[in-house]
C-alpha atoms as a PDB file:
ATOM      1  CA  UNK A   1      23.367  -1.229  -6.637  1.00  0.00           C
ATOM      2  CA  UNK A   2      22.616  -4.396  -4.847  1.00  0.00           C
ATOM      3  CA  UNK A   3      19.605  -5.369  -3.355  1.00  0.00           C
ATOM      4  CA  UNK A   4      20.170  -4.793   0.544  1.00  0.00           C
ATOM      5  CA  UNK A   5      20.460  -8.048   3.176  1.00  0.00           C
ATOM      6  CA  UNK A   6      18.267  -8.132   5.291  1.00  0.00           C
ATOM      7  CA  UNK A   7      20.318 -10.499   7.830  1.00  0.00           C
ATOM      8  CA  UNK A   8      23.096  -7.625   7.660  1.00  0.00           C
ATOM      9  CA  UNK A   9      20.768  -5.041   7.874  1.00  0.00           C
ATOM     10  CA  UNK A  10      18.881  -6.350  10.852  1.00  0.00           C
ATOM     11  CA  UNK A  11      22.287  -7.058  12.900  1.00  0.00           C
ATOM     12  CA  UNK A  12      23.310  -3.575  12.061  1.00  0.00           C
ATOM     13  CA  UNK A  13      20.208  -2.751  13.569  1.00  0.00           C
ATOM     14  CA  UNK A  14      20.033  -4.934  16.255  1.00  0.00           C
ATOM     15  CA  UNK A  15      23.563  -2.970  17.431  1.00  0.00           C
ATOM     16  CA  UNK A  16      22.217   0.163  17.014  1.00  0.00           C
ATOM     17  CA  UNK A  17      19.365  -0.213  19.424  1.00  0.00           C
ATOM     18  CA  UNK A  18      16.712  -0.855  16.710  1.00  0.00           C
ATOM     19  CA  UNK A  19      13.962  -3.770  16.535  1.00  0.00           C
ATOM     20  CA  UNK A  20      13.908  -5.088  12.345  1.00  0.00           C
ATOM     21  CA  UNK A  21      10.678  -6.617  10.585  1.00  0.00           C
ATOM     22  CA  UNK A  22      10.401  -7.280   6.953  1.00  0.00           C
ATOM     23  CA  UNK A  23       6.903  -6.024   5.728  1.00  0.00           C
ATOM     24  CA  UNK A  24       5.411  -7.204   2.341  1.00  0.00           C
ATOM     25  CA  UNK A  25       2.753  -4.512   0.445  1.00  0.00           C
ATOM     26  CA  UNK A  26       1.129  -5.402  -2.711  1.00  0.00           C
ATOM     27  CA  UNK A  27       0.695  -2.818  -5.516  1.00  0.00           C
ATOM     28  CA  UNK A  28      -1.290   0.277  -4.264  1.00  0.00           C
ATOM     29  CA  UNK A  29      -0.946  -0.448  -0.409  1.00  0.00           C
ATOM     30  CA  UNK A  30      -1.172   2.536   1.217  1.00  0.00           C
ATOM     31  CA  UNK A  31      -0.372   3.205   5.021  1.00  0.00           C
ATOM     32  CA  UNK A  32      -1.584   6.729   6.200  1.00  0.00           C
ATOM     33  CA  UNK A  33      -1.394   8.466   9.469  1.00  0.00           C
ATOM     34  CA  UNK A  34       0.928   6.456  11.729  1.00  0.00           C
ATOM     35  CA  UNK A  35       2.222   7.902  14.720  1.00  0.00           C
ATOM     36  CA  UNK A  36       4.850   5.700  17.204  1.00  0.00           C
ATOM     37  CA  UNK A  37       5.928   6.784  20.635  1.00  0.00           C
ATOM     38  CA  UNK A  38       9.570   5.791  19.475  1.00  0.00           C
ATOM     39  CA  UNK A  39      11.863   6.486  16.920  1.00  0.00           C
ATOM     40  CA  UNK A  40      11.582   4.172  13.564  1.00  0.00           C
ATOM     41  CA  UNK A  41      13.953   3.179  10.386  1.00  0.00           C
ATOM     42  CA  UNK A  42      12.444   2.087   7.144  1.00  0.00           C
ATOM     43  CA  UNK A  43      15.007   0.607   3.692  1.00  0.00           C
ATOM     44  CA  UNK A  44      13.050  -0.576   0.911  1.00  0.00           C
ATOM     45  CA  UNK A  45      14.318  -3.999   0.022  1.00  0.00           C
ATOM     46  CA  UNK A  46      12.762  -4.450  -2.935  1.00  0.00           C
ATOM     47  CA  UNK A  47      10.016  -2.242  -5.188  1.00  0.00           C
ATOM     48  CA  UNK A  48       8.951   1.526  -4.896  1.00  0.00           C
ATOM     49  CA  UNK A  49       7.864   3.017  -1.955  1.00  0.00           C
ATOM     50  CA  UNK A  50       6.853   6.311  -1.138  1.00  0.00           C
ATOM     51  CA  UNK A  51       7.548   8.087   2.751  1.00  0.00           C
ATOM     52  CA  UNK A  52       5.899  11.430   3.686  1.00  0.00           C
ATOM     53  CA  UNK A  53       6.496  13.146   6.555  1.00  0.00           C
ATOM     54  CA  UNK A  54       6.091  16.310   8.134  1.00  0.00           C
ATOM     55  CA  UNK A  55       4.661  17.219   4.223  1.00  0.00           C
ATOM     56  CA  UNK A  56       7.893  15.987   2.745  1.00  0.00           C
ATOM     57  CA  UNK A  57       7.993  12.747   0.404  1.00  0.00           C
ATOM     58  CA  UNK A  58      10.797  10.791   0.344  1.00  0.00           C
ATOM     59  CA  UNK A  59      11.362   8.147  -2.189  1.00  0.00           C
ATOM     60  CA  UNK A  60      14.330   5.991  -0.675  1.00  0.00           C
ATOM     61  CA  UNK A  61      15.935   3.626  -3.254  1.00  0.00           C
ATOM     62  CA  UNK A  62      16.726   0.311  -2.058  1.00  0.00           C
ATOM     63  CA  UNK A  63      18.926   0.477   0.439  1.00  0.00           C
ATOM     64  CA  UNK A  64      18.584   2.995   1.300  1.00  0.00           C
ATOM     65  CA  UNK A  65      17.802   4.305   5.249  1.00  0.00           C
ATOM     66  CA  UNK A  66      15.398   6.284   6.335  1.00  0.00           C
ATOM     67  CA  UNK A  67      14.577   7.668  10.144  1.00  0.00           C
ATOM     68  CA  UNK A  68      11.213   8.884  11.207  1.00  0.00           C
ATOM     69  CA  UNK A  69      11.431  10.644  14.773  1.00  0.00           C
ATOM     70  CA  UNK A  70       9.394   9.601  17.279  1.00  0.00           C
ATOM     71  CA  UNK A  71       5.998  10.929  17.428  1.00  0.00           C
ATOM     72  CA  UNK A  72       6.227  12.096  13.717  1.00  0.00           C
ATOM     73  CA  UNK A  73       2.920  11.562  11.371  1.00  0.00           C
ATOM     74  CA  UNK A  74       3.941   9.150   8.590  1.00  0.00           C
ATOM     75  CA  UNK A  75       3.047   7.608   5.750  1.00  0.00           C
ATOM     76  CA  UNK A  76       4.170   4.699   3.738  1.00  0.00           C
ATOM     77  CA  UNK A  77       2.985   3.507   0.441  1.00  0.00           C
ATOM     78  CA  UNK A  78       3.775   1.453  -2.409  1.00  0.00           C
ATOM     79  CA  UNK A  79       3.726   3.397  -5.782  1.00  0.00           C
ATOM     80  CA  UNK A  80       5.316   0.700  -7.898  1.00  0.00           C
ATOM     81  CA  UNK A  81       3.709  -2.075  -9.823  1.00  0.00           C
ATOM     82  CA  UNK A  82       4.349  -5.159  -7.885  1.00  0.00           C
ATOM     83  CA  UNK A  83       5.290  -5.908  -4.035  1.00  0.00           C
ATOM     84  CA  UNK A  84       7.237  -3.925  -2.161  1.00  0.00           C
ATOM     85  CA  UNK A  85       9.495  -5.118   0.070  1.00  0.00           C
ATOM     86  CA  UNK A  86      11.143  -3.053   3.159  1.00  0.00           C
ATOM     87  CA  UNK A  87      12.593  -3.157   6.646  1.00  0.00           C
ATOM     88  CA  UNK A  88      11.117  -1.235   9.313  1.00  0.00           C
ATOM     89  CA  UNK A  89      12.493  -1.376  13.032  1.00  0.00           C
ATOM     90  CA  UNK A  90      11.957   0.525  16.519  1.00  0.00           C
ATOM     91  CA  UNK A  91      14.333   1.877  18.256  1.00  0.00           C
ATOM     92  CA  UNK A  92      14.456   0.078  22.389  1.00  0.00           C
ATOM     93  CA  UNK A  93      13.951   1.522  25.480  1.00  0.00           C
END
């Protein structure tokens, strides 16, 4: 499978109601515990990342979407060996 665009992805986004980032974690980053007040969509770019929520853990392939609800505990981490790249965006009031 191809590596996703981020241009594409972003102006699918963008259409849908939904801000889009690109965030950059080196090996072992690990984000734990995040709550927003809005609803959120993560797609690894690039590497292997690791979502939990509500005690399930995901691990999207690239390309991959995934929606966390608003005011849903989450955690994102990169499990791989080298940087992980993904797409995160909040959905606009």
């Amino acid at each position: 499978m191809p590596a996703p665009n981020p241009s594409v992805i972003s102006e699918n986004w963008r259409a849908r109601g939904f801000s889009c980032g690109l965030w950059t974690d080196p090996p072992g980053q690990v984000w734990e515990g995040y709550v927003h007040p809005v609803d959120e969509l993560l797609m690894v770019v690039e590497g292997e990342v690791e979502v939990e929520m509500n005690g399930q853990v995901l691990r999207p392939a690239p390309g991959e979407e995934v929606f966390i609800p608003a005011e849903v505990t989450h955690s994102v981490r990169n499990r791989g060996r080298g940087t992980s790249r993904w797409l995160y965006g909040y959905k606009r009031g």
